[in-house]
Structures are given as structure tokens and as C-alpha cells.
PDB file of N, CA and C in Angstrom:
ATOM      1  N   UNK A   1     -34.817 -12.937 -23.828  1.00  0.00           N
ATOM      2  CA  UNK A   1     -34.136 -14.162 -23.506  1.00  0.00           C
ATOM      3  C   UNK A   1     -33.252 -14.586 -24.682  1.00  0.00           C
ATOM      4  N   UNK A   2     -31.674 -14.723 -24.409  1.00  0.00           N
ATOM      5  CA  UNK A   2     -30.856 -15.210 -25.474  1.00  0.00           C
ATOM      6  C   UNK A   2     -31.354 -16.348 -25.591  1.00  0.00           C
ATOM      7  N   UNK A   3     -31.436 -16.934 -27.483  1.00  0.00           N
ATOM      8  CA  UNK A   3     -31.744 -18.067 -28.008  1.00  0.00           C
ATOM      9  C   UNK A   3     -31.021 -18.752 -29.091  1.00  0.00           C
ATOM     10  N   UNK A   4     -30.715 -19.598 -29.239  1.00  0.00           N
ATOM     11  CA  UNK A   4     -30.091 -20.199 -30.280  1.00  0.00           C
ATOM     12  C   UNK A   4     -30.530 -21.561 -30.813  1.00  0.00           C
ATOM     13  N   UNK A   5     -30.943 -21.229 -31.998  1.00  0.00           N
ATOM     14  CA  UNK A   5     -31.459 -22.957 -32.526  1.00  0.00           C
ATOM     15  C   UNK A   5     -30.640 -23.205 -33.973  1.00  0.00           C
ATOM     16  N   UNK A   6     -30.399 -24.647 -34.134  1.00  0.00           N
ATOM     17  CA  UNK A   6     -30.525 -24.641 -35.663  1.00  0.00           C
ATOM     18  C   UNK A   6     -30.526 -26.269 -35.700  1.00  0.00           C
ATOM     19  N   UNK A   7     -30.819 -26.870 -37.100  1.00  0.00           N
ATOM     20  CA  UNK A   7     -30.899 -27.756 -37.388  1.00  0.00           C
ATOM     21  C   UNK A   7     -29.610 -29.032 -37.798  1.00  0.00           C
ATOM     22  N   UNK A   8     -29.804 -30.002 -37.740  1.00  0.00           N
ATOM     23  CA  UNK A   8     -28.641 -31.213 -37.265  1.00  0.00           C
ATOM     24  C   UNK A   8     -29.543 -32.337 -37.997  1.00  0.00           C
ATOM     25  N   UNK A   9     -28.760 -33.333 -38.367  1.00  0.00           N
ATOM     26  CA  UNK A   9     -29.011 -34.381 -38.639  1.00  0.00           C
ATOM     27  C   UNK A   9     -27.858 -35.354 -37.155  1.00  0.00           C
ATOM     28  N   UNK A  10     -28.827 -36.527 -36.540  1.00  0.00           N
ATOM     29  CA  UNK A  10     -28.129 -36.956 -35.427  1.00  0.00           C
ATOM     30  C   UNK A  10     -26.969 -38.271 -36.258  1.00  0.00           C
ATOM     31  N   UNK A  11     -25.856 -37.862 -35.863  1.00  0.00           N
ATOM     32  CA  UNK A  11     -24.496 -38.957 -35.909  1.00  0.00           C
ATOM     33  C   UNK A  11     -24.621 -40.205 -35.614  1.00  0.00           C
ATOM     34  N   UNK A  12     -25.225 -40.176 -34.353  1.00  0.00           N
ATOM     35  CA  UNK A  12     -25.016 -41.343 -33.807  1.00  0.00           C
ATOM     36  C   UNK A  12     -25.711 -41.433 -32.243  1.00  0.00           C
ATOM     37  N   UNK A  13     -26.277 -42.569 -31.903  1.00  0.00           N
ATOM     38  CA  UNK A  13     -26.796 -42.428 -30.726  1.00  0.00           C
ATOM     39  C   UNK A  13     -25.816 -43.703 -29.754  1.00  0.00           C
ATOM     40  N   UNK A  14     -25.664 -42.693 -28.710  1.00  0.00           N
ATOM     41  CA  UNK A  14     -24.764 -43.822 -27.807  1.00  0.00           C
ATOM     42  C   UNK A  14     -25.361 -44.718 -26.320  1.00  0.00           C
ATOM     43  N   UNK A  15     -24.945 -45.426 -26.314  1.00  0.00           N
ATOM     44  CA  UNK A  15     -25.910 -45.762 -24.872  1.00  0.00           C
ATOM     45  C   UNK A  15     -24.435 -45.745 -23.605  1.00  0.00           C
ATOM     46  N   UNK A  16     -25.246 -44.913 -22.664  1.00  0.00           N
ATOM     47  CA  UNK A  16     -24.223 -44.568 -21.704  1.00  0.00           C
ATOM     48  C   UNK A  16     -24.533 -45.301 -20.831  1.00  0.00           C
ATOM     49  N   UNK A  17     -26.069 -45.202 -20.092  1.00  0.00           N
ATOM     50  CA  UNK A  17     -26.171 -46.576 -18.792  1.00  0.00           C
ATOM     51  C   UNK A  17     -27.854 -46.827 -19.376  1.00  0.00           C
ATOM     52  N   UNK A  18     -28.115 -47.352 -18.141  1.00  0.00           N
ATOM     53  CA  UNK A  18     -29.356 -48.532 -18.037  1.00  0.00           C
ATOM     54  C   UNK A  18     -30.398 -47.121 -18.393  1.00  0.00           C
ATOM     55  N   UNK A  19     -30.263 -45.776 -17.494  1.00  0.00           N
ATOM     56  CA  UNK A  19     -31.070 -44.748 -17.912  1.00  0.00           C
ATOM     57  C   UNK A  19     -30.895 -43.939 -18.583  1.00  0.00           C
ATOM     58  N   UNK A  20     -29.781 -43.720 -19.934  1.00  0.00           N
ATOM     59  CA  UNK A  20     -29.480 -42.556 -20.395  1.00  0.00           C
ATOM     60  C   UNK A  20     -28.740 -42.988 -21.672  1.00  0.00           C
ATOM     61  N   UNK A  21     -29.537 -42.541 -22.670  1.00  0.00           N
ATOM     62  CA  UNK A  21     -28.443 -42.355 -24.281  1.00  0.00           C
ATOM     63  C   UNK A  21     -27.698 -40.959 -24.338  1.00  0.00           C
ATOM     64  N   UNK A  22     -26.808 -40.826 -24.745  1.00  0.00           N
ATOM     65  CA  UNK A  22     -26.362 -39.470 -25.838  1.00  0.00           C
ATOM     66  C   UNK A  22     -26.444 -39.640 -27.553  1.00  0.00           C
ATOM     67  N   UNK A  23     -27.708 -38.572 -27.425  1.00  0.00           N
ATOM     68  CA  UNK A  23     -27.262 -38.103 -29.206  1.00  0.00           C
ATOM     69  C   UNK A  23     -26.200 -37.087 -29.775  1.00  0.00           C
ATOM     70  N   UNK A  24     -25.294 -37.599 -30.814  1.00  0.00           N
ATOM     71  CA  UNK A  24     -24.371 -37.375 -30.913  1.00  0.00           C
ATOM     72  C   UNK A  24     -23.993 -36.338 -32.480  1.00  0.00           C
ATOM     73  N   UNK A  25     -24.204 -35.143 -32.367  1.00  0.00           N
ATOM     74  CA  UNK A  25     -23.637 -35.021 -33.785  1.00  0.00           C
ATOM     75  C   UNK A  25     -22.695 -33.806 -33.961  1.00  0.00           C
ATOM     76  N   UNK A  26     -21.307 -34.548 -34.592  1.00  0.00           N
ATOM     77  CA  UNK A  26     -20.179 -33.797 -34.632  1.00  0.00           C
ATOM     78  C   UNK A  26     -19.382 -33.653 -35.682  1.00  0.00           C
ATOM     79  N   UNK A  27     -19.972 -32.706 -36.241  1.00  0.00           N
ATOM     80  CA  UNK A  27     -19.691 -32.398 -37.603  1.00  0.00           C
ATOM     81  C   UNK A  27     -18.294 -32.051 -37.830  1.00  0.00           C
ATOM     82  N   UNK A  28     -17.548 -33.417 -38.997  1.00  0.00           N
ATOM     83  CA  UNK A  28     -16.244 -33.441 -39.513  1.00  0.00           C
ATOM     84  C   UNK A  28     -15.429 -31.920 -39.778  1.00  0.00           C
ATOM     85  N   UNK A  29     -16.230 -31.057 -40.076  1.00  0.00           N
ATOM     86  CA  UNK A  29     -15.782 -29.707 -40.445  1.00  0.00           C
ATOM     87  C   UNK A  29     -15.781 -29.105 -39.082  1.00  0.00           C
ATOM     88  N   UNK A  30     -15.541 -29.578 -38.378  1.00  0.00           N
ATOM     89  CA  UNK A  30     -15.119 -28.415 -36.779  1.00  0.00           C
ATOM     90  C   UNK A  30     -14.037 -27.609 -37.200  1.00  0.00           C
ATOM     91  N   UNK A  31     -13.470 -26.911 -37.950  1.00  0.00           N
ATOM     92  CA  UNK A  31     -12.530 -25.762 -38.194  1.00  0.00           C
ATOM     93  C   UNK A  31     -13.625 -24.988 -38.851  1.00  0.00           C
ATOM     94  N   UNK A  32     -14.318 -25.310 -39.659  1.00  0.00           N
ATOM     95  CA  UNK A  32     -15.653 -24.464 -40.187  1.00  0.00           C
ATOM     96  C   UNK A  32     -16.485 -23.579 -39.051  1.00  0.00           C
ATOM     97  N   UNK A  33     -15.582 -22.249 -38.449  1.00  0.00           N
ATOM     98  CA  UNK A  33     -16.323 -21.216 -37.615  1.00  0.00           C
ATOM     99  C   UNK A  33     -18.208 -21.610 -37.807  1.00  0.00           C
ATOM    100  N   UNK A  34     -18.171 -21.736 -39.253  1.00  0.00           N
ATOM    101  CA  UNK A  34     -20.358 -21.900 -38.887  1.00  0.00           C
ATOM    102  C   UNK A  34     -20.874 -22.870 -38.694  1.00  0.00           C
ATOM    103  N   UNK A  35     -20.304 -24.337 -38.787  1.00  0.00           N
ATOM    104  CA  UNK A  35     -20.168 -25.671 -38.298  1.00  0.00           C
ATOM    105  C   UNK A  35     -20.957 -25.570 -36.778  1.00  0.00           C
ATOM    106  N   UNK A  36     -22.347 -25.965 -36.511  1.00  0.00           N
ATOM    107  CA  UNK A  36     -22.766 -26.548 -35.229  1.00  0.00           C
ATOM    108  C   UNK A  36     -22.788 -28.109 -35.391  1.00  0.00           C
ATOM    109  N   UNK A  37     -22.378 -28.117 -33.796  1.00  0.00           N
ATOM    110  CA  UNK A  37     -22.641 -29.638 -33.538  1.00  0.00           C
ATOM    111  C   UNK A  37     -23.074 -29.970 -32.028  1.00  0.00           C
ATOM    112  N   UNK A  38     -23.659 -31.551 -31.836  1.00  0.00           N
ATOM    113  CA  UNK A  38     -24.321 -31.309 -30.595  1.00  0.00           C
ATOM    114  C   UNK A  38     -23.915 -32.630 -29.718  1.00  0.00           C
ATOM    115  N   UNK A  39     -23.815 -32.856 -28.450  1.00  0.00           N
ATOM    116  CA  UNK A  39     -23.640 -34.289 -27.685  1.00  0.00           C
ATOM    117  C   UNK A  39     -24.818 -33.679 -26.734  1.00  0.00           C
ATOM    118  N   UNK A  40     -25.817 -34.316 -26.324  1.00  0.00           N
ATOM    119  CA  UNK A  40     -27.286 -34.287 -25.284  1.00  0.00           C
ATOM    120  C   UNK A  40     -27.378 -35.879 -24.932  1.00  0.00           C
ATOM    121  N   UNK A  41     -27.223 -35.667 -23.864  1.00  0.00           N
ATOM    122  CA  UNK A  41     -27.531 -36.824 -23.057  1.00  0.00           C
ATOM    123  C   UNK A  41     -29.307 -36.962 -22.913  1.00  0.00           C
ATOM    124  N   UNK A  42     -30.342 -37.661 -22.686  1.00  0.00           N
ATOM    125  CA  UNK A  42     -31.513 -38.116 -23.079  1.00  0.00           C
ATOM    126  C   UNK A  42     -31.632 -39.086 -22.398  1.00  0.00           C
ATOM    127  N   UNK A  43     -33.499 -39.279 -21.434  1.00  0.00           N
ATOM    128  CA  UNK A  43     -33.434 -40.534 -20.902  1.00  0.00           C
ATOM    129  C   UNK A  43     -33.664 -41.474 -22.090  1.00  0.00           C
ATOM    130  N   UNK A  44     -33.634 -42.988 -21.486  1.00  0.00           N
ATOM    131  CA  UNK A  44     -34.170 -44.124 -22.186  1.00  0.00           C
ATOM    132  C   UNK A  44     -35.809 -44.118 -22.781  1.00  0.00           C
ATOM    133  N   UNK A  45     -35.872 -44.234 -24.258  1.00  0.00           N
ATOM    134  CA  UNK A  45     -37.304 -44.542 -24.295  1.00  0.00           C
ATOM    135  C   UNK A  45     -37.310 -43.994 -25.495  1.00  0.00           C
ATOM    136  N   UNK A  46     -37.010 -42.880 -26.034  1.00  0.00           N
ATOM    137  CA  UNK A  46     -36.934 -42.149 -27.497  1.00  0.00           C
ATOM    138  C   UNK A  46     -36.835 -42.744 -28.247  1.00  0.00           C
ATOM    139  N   UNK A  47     -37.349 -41.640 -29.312  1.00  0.00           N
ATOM    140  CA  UNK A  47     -37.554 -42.848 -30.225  1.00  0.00           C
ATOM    141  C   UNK A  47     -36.312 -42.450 -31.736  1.00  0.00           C
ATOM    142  N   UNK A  48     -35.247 -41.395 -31.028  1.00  0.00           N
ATOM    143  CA  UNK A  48     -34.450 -41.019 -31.970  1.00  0.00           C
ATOM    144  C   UNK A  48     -33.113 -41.868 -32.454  1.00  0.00           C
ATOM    145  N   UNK A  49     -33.103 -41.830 -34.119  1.00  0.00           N
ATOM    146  CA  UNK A  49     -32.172 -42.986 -34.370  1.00  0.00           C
ATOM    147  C   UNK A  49     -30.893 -42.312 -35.319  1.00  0.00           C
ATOM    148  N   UNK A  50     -29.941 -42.313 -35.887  1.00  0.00           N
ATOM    149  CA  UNK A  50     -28.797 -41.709 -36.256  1.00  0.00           C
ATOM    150  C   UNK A  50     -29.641 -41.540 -37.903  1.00  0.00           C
ATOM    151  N   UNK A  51     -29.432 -40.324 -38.365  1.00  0.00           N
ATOM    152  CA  UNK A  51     -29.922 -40.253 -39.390  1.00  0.00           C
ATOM    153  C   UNK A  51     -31.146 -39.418 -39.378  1.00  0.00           C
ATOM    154  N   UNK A  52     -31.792 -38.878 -37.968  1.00  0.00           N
ATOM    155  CA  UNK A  52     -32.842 -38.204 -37.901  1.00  0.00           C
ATOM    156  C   UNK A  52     -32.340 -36.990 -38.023  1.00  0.00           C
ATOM    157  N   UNK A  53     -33.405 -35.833 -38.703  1.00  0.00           N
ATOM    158  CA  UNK A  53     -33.388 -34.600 -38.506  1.00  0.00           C
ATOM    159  C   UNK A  53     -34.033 -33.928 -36.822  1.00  0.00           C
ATOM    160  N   UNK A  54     -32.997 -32.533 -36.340  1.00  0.00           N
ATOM    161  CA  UNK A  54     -33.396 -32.826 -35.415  1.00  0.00           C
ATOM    162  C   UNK A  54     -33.251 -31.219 -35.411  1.00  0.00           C
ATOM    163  N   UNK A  55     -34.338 -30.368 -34.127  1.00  0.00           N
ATOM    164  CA  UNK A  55     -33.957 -28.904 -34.400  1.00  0.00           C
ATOM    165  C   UNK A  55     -32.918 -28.738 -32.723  1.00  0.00           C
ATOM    166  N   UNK A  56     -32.433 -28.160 -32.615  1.00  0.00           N
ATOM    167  CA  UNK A  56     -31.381 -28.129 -31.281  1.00  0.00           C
ATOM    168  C   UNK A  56     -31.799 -26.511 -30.662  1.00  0.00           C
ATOM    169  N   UNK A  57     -32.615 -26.282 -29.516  1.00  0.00           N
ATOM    170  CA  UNK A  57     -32.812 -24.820 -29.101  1.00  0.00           C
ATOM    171  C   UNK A  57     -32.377 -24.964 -27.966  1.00  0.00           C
ATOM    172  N   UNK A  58     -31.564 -23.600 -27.631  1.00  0.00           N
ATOM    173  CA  UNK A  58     -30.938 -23.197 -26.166  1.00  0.00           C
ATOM    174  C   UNK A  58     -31.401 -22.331 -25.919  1.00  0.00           C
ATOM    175  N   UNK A  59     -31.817 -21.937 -25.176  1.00  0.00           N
ATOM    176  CA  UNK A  59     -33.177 -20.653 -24.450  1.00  0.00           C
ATOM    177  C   UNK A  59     -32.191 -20.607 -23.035  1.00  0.00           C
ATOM    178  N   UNK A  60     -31.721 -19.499 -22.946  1.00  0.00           N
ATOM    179  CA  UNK A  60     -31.924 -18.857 -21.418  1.00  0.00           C
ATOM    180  C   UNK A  60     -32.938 -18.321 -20.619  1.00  0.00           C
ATOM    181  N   UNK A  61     -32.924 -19.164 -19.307  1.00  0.00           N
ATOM    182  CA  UNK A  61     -33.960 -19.032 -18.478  1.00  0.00           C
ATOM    183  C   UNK A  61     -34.074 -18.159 -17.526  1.00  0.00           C
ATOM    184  N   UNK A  62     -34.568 -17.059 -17.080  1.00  0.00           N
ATOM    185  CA  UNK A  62     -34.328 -16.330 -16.550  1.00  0.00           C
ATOM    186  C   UNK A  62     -35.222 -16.726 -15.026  1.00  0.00           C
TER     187      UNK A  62
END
């Protein structure tokens, strides 16, 4: 199964509606080819705040 993780500190958390934040992190160096960055939408209730360390994994599901 292709996987990809790596680590982020979150930008910023946005509130989109009554059920859903996006955490936001978009690292100033986007011309930097090794530069990850992430936008995830998330229900309400977390407890994540801008400034958290965070690990980001994409797993294909077969």
C-alpha cells in the first residue's frame, strides 16, 4: 500500500460551518520542491490549535 507521512506544524485553523474546521498549513516556501503542506477539513470538537505539531499520513486503500 502506497504511503506518505511527514510532519507539520498547523498554520492556522479555520472555521468553515457549524460542523467543520480546516487545518491549515502552507508553507511560505512552496517553490521549495521538498516543502509539504496541508488544508484537512475536520469535524467540530478537536482539540487542535495553530502552533501544534501534527504527523499527516496518506495510506492507499485498497
Amino acid at each position: 500500500m502506497p504511503k506518505i507521512e511527514f510532519e507539520s506544524s498547523i498554520e492556522f485553523v479555520a472555521d468553515i460551518n457549524e460542523q467543520k474546521d480546516c487545518l491549515m498549513s502552507q508553507d511560505p516556501t512552496q517553490d521549495d520542491p521538498g516543502a509539504l503542506w496541508f488544508n484537512i477539513d475536520i469535524s467540530k470538537g478537536h482539540l487542535f490549535k495553530a502552533g501544534d505539531r501534527v504527523r499527516v499520513t496518506v495510506e492507499k486503500i485498497d
